[in-house]
Protein backbone atom coordinates (compact mmCIF):
# COMPACT_ATOMS: atom_id res chain seq x y z
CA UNK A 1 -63.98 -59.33 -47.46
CA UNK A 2 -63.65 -55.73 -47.67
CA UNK A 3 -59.99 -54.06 -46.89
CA UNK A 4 -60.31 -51.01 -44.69
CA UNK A 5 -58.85 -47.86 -46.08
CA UNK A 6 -56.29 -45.88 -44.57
CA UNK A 7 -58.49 -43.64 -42.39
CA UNK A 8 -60.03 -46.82 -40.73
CA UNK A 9 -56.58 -48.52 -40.17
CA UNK A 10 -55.49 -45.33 -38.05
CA UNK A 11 -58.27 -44.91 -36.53
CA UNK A 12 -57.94 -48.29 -35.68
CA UNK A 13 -54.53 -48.51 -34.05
CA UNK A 14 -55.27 -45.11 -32.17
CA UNK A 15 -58.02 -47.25 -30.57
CA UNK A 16 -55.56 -49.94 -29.89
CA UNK A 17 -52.91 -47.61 -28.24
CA UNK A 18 -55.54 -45.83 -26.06
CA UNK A 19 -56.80 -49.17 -24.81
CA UNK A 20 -53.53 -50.41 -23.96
CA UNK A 21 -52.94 -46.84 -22.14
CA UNK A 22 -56.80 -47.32 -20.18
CA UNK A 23 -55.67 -50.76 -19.36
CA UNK A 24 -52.40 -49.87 -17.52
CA UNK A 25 -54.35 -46.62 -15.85
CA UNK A 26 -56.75 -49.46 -15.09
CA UNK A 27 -53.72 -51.72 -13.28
CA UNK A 28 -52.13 -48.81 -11.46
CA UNK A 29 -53.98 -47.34 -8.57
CA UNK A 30 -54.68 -43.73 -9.01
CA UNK A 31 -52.96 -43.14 -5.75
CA UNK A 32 -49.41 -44.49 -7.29
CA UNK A 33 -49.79 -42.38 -10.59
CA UNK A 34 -50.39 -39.28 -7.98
CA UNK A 35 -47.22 -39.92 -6.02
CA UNK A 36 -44.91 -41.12 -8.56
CA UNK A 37 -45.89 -37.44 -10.93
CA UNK A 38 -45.68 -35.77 -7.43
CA UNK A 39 -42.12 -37.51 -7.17
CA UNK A 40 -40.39 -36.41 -10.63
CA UNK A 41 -41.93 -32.87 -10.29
CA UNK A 42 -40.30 -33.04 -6.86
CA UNK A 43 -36.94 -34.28 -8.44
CA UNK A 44 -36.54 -31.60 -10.49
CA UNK A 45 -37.72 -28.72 -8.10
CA UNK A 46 -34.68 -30.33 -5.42
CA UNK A 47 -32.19 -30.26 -7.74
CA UNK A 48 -32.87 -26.71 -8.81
CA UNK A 49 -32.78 -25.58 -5.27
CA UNK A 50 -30.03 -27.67 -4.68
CA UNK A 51 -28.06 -25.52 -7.38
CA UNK A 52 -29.40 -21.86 -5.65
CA UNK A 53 -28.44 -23.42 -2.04
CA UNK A 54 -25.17 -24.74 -2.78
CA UNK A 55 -23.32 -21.27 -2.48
CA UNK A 56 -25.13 -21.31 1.08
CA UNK A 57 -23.66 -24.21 2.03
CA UNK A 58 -21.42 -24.75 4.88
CA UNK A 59 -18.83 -25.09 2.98
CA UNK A 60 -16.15 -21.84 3.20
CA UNK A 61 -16.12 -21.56 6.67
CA UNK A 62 -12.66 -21.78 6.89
CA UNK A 63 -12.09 -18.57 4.64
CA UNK A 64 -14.57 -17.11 6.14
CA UNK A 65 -12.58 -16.88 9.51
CA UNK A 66 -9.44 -15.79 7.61
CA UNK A 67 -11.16 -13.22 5.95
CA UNK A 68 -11.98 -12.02 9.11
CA UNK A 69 -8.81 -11.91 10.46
CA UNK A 70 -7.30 -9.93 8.04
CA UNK A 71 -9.53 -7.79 8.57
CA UNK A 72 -8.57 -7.98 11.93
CA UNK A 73 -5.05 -7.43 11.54
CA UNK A 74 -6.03 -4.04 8.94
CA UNK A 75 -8.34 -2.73 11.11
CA UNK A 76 -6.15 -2.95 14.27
CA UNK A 77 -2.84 -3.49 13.68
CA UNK A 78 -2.08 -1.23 16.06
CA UNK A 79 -3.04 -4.29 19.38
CA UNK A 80 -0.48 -6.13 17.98
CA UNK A 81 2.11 -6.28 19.93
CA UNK A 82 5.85 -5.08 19.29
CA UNK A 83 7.21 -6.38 22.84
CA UNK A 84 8.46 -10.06 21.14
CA UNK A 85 10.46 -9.70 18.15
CA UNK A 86 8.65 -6.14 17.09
CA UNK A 87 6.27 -8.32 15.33
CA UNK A 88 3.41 -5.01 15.46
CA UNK A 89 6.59 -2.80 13.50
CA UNK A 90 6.73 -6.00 11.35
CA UNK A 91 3.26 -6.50 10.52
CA UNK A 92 2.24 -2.35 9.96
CA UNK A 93 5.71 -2.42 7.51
CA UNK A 94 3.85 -4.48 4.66
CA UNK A 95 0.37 -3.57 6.09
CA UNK A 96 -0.84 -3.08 2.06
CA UNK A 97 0.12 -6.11 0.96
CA UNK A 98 -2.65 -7.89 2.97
CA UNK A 99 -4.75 -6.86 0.13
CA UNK A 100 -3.36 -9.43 -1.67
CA UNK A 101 -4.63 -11.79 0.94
CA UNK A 102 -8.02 -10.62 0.44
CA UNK A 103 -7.35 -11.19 -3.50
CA UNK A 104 -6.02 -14.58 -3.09
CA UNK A 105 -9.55 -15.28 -0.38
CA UNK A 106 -11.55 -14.00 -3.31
CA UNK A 107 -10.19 -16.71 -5.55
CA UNK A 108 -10.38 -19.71 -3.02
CA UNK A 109 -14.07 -18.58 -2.36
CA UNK A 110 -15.32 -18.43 -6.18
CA UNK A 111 -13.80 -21.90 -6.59
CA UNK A 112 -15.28 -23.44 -3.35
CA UNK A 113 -18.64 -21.99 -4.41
CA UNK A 114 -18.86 -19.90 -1.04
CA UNK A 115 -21.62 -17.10 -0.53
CA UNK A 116 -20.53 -17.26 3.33
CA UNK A 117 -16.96 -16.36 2.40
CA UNK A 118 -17.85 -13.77 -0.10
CA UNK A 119 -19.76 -12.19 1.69
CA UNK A 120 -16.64 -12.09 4.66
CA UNK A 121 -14.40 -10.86 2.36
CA UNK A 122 -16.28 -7.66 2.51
CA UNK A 123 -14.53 -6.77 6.49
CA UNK A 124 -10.94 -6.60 4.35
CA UNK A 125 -11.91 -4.63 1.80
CA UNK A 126 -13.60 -2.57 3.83
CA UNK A 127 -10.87 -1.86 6.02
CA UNK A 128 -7.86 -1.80 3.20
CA UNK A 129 -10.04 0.59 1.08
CA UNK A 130 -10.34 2.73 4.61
CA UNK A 131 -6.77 2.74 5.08
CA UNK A 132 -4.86 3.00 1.75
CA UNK A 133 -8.21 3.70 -0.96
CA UNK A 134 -7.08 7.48 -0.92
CA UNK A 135 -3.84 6.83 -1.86
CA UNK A 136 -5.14 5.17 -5.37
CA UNK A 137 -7.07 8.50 -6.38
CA UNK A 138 -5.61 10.57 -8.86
CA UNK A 139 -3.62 13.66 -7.78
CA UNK A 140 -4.73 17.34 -7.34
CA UNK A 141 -3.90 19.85 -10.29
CA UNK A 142 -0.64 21.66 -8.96
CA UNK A 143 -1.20 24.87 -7.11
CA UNK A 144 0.24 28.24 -6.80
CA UNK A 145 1.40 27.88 -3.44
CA UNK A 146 3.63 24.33 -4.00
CA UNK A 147 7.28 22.69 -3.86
CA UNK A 148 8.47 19.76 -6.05
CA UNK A 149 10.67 18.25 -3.07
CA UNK A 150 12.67 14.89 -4.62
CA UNK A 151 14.40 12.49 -1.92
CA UNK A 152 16.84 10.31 -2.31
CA UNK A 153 19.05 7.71 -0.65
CA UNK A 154 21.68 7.86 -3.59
CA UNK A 155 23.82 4.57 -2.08
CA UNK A 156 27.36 4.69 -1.03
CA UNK A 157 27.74 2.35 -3.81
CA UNK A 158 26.72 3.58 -6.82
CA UNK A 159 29.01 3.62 -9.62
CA UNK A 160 27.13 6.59 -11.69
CA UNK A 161 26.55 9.42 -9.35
CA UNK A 162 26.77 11.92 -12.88
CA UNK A 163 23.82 9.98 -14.05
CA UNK A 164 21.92 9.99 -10.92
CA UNK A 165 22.36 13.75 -10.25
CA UNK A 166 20.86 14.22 -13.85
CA UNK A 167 18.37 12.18 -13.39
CA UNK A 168 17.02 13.94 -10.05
CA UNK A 169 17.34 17.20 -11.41
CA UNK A 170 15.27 16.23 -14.90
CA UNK A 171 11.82 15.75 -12.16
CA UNK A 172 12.51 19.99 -11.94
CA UNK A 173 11.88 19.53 -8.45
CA UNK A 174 12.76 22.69 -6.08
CA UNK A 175 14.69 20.67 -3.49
CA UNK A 176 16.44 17.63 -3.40
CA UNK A 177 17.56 15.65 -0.93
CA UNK A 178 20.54 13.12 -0.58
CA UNK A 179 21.49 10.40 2.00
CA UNK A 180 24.78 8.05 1.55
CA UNK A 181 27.01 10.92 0.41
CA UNK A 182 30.59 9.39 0.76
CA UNK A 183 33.64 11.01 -0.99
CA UNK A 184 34.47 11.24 -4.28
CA UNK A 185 31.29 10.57 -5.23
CA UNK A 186 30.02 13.98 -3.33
CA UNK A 187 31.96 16.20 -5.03
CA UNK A 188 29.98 14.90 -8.43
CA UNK A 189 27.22 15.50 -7.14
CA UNK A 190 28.09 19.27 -6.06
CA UNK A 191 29.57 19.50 -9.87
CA UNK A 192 26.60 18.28 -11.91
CA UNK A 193 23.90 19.69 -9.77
CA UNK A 194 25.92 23.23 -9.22
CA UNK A 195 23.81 24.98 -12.27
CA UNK A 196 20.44 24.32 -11.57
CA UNK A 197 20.95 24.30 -8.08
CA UNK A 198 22.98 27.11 -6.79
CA UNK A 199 22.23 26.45 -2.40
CA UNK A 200 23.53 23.21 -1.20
CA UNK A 201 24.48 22.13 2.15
CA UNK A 202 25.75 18.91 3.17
CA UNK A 203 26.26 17.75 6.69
CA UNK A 204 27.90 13.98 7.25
CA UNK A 205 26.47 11.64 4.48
CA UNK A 206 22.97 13.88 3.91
CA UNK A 207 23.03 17.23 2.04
CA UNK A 208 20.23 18.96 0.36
CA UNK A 209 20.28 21.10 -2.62
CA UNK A 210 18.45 24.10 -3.35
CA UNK A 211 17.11 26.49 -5.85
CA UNK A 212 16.26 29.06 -3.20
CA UNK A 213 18.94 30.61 -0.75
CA UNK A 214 19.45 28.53 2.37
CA UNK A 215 20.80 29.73 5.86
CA UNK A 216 20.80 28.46 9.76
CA UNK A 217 22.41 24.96 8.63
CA UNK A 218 22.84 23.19 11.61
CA UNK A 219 23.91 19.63 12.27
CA UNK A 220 21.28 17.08 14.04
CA UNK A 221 22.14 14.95 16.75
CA UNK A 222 19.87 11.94 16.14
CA UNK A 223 23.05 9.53 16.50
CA UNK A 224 21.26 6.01 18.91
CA UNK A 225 23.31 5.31 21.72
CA UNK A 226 25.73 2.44 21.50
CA UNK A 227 26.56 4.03 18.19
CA UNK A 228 30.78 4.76 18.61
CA UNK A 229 32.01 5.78 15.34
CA UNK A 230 31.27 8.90 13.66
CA UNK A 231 28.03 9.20 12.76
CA UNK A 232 26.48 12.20 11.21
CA UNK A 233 22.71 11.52 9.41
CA UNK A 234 20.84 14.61 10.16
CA UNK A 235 20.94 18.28 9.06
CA UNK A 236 18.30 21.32 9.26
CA UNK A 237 18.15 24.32 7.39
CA UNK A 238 16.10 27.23 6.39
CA UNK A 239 15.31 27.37 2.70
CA UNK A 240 14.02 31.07 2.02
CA UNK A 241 11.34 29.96 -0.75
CA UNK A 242 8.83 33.13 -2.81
CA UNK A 243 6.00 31.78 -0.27
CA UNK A 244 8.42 32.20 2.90
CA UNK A 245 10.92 30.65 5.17
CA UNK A 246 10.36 26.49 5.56
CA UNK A 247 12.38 24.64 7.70
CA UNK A 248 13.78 21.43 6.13
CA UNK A 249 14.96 18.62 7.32
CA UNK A 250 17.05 16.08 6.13
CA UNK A 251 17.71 12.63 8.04
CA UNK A 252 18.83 9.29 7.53
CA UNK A 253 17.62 6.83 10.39
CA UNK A 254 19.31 3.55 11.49
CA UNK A 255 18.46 0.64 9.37
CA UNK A 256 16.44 -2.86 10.15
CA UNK A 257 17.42 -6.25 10.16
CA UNK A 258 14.99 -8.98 9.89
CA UNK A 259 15.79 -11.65 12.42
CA UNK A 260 15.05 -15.30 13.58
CA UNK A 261 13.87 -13.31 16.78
CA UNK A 262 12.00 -10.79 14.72
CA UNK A 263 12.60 -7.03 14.06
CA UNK A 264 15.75 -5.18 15.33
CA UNK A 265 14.91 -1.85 15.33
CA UNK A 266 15.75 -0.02 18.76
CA UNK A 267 18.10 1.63 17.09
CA UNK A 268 15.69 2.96 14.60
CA UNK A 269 12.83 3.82 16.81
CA UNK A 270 15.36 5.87 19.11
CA UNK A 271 16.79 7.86 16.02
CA UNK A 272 13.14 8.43 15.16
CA UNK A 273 12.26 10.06 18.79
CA UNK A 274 15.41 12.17 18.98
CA UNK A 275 14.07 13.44 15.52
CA UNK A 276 11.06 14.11 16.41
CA UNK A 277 11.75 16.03 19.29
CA UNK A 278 13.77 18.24 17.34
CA UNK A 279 10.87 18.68 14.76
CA UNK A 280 8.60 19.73 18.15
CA UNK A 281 11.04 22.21 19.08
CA UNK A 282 11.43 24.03 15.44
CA UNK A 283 10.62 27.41 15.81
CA UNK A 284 9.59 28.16 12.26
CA UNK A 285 5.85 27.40 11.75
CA UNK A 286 6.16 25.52 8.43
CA UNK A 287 8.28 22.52 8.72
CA UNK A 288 9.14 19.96 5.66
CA UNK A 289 11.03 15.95 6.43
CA UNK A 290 12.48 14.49 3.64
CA UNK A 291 14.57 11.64 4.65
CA UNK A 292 15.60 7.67 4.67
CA UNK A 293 13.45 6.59 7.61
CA UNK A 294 13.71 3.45 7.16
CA UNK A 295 10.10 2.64 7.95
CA UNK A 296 6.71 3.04 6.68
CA UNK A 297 4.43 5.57 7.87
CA UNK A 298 2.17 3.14 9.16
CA UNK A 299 5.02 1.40 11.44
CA UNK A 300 4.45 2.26 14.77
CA UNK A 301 8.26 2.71 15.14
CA UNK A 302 7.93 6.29 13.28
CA UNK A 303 5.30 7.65 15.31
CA UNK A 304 7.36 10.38 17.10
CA UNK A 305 7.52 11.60 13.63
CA UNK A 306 3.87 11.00 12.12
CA UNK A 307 2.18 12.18 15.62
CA UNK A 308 3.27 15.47 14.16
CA UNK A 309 3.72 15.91 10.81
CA UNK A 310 1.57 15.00 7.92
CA UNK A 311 1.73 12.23 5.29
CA UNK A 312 1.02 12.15 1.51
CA UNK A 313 -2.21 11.88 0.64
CA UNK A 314 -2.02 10.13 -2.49
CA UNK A 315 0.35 7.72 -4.16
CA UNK A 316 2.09 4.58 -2.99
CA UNK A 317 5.46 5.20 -4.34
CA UNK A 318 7.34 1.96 -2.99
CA UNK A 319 10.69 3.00 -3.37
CA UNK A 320 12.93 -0.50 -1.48
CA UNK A 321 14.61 -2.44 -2.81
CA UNK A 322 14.81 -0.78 -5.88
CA UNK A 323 14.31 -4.36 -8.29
CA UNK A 324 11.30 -5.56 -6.45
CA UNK A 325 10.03 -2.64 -4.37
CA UNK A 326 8.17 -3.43 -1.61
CA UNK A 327 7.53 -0.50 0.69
CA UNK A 328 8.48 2.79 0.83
CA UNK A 329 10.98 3.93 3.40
CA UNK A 330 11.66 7.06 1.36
CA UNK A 331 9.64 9.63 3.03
CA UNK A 332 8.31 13.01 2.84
CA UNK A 333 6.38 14.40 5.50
CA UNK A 334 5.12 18.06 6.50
CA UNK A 335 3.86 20.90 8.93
CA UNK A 336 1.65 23.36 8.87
CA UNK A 337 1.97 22.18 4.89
CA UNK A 338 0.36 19.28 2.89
CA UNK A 339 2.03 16.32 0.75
CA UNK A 340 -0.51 16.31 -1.84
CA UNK A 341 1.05 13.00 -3.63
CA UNK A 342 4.52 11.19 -4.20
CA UNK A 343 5.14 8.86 -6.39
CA UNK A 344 8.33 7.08 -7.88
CA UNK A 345 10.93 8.74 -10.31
CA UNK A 346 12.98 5.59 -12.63
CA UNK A 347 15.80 3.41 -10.81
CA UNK A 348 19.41 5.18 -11.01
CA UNK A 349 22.68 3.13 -9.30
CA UNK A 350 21.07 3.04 -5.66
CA UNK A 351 19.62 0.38 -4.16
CA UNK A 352 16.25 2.61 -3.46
CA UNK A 353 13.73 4.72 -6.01
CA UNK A 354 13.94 7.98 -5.80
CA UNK A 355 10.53 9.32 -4.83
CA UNK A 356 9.10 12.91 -5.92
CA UNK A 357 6.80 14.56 -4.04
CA UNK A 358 4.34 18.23 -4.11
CA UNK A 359 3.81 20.10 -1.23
CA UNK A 360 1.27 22.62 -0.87
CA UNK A 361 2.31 25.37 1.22
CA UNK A 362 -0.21 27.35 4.07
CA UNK A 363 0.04 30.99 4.49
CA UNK A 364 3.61 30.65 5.90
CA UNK A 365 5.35 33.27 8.02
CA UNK A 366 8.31 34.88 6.74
């Protein structure tokens, strides 16, 4: 018998395979091939889908609702209430840091896979950017018509007062202010900043030195009641500046205590109003704060000063405590004037940063 040659044999066994193939097509209904193709195709179409959907998920609804109540507090901060424990003062006093909270949200919400809480997330940045965005943009070019003002709560403790004097003098500002000024260390201060700064005035513990002449120096009674001892934290003056007389004033308001009950700050809100009513009755148009309010300019608590006086407009400067600073209750605040930024100068002996700050001056009356 003939043997096949190679082209027969695979010819042959292609034959073979594609009647094996027509005989199971032939024992499977057409209608089961349909559905079980129709079946795999649909497999694989779900599970894509199921990939897309799964950030639209349900999941994320609980930071979804936190999101939104940060936003919440950002937004209005102000309907909290300060009746129990002061808790609004509280709140507005590290109102920044709830950006953090919306960083933290951000996290949770990648790692839970959540479109629905990603998509909340955009109320607090909304609102944060609203409220503090300005701050992060970069400061003006310095004008014609500006002070360098530096403030300073120097601490009745600090055992180089040389070395902060030197310090606050290297910024070049124009004034400087000083709060905690307690013998002997005053009288190092007066000797180190005497050269550079010829006009000084001191009332109590808060003086302010000069390079322009000063005059009018008057004491300020912003001393809460229930206060016995002597207590003497406020001063205004008249510094006579190349762009006209500015009245400054220097203050050092009651400090807070964080409580089991909450915040205890009568003392410091009542200081703050007896300030500000001083402030309202200044005669001289252009008016200039520089002080130890103990309070941000967001807390509520300081609004018999911020109702009138305006705030910088860019820069954070968190100047308390000085190792891990966490708000700034070194302030600098004008009239009929502008803070165009402030920022932080490096630690000295005090507890507190000092903080620098540029104010540009209006067409003030001399």
């Amino acid at each position: 018998m003939a043997t096949p040659s190679g082209w027969e044999a695979r010819v042959g066994r292609e034959r073979a395979g594609g009647g094996a193939a027509a005989a199971v097509r032939a024992v499977v209904p057409p209608w089961v091939r349909r559905r079980s193709g129709r079946r795999a195709h649909g497999q694989e179409a779900q599970g894509d889908a199921g990939r897309r959907s799964a950030w639209w998920r349900g999941r994320g609804r609980v930071l979804a609702v936190l999101a939104a109540l940060t936003a919440g507090l950002l937004a209005f901060h102000r309907a909290v209430p300060n009746s129990a424990g002061r808790l609004g003062s509280l709140l507005e006093a590290f109102l920044p840091w709830l950006g953090l909270v919306a960083v933290v949200l951000f996290a949770l919400a990648l790692l839970r896979r959540s479109a629905v809480a990603l998509v909340a997330l955009l109320l607090p940045v909304a609102a944060w950017t609203y409220l503090f965005g300005g701050l992060l943009l970069p400061a003006s070019a310095p004008g014609a018509r500006q002070l360098v003002v530096v403030q300073h709560n120097v601490s009745d403790e600090n055992a180089d007062p040389a070395g902060t004097a030197r310090a606050l003098a290297d910024a070049g500002p124009d004034l400087i202010a000083l709060e905690e000024l307690v013998p002997p260390a005053l009288q190092v201060y007066e000797k180190t900043l005497a050269a550079a700064y010829p006009h000084h005035e001191v009332r109590g513990t808060v003086g302010l030195w000069s390079r322009h002449p000063l005059s009018d120096t008057r004491l300020l009674d912003i001393k809460p009641r229930g206060i016995t001892e002597a207590w003497s934290r406020g001063l205004r003056t008249v510094v006579h500046t190349p762009h006209g007389r500015i009245a400054a004033y220097v203050a050092h308001l009651p400090s807070l205590r964080v409580r089991a009950s909450g915040l205890a700050s009568g003392r410091r809100d009542e200081s703050a109003l007896l300030l500000g009513e001083a402030i309202a009755a200044e005669e001289l148009r252009t008016v200039i704060l520089l002080g130890d309010l103990n309070g941000t300019v967001e807390d509520r608590g300081l609004a018999p000063l911020t109702s009138r006086m305006n705030v910088a407009e860019r820069g954070f400067a968190l100047s308390f405590p000085a190792a891990f600073p966490l708000a700034r209750i070194d302030q600098v605040m004008a009239r009929s004037a502008a803070v165009a930024d402030i920022r932080t100068l490096p630690a000295t002996g005090s507890d507190h940063l000092p903080v620098a700050a540029r104010i540009t001056l209006s067409a003030a009356r001399r």
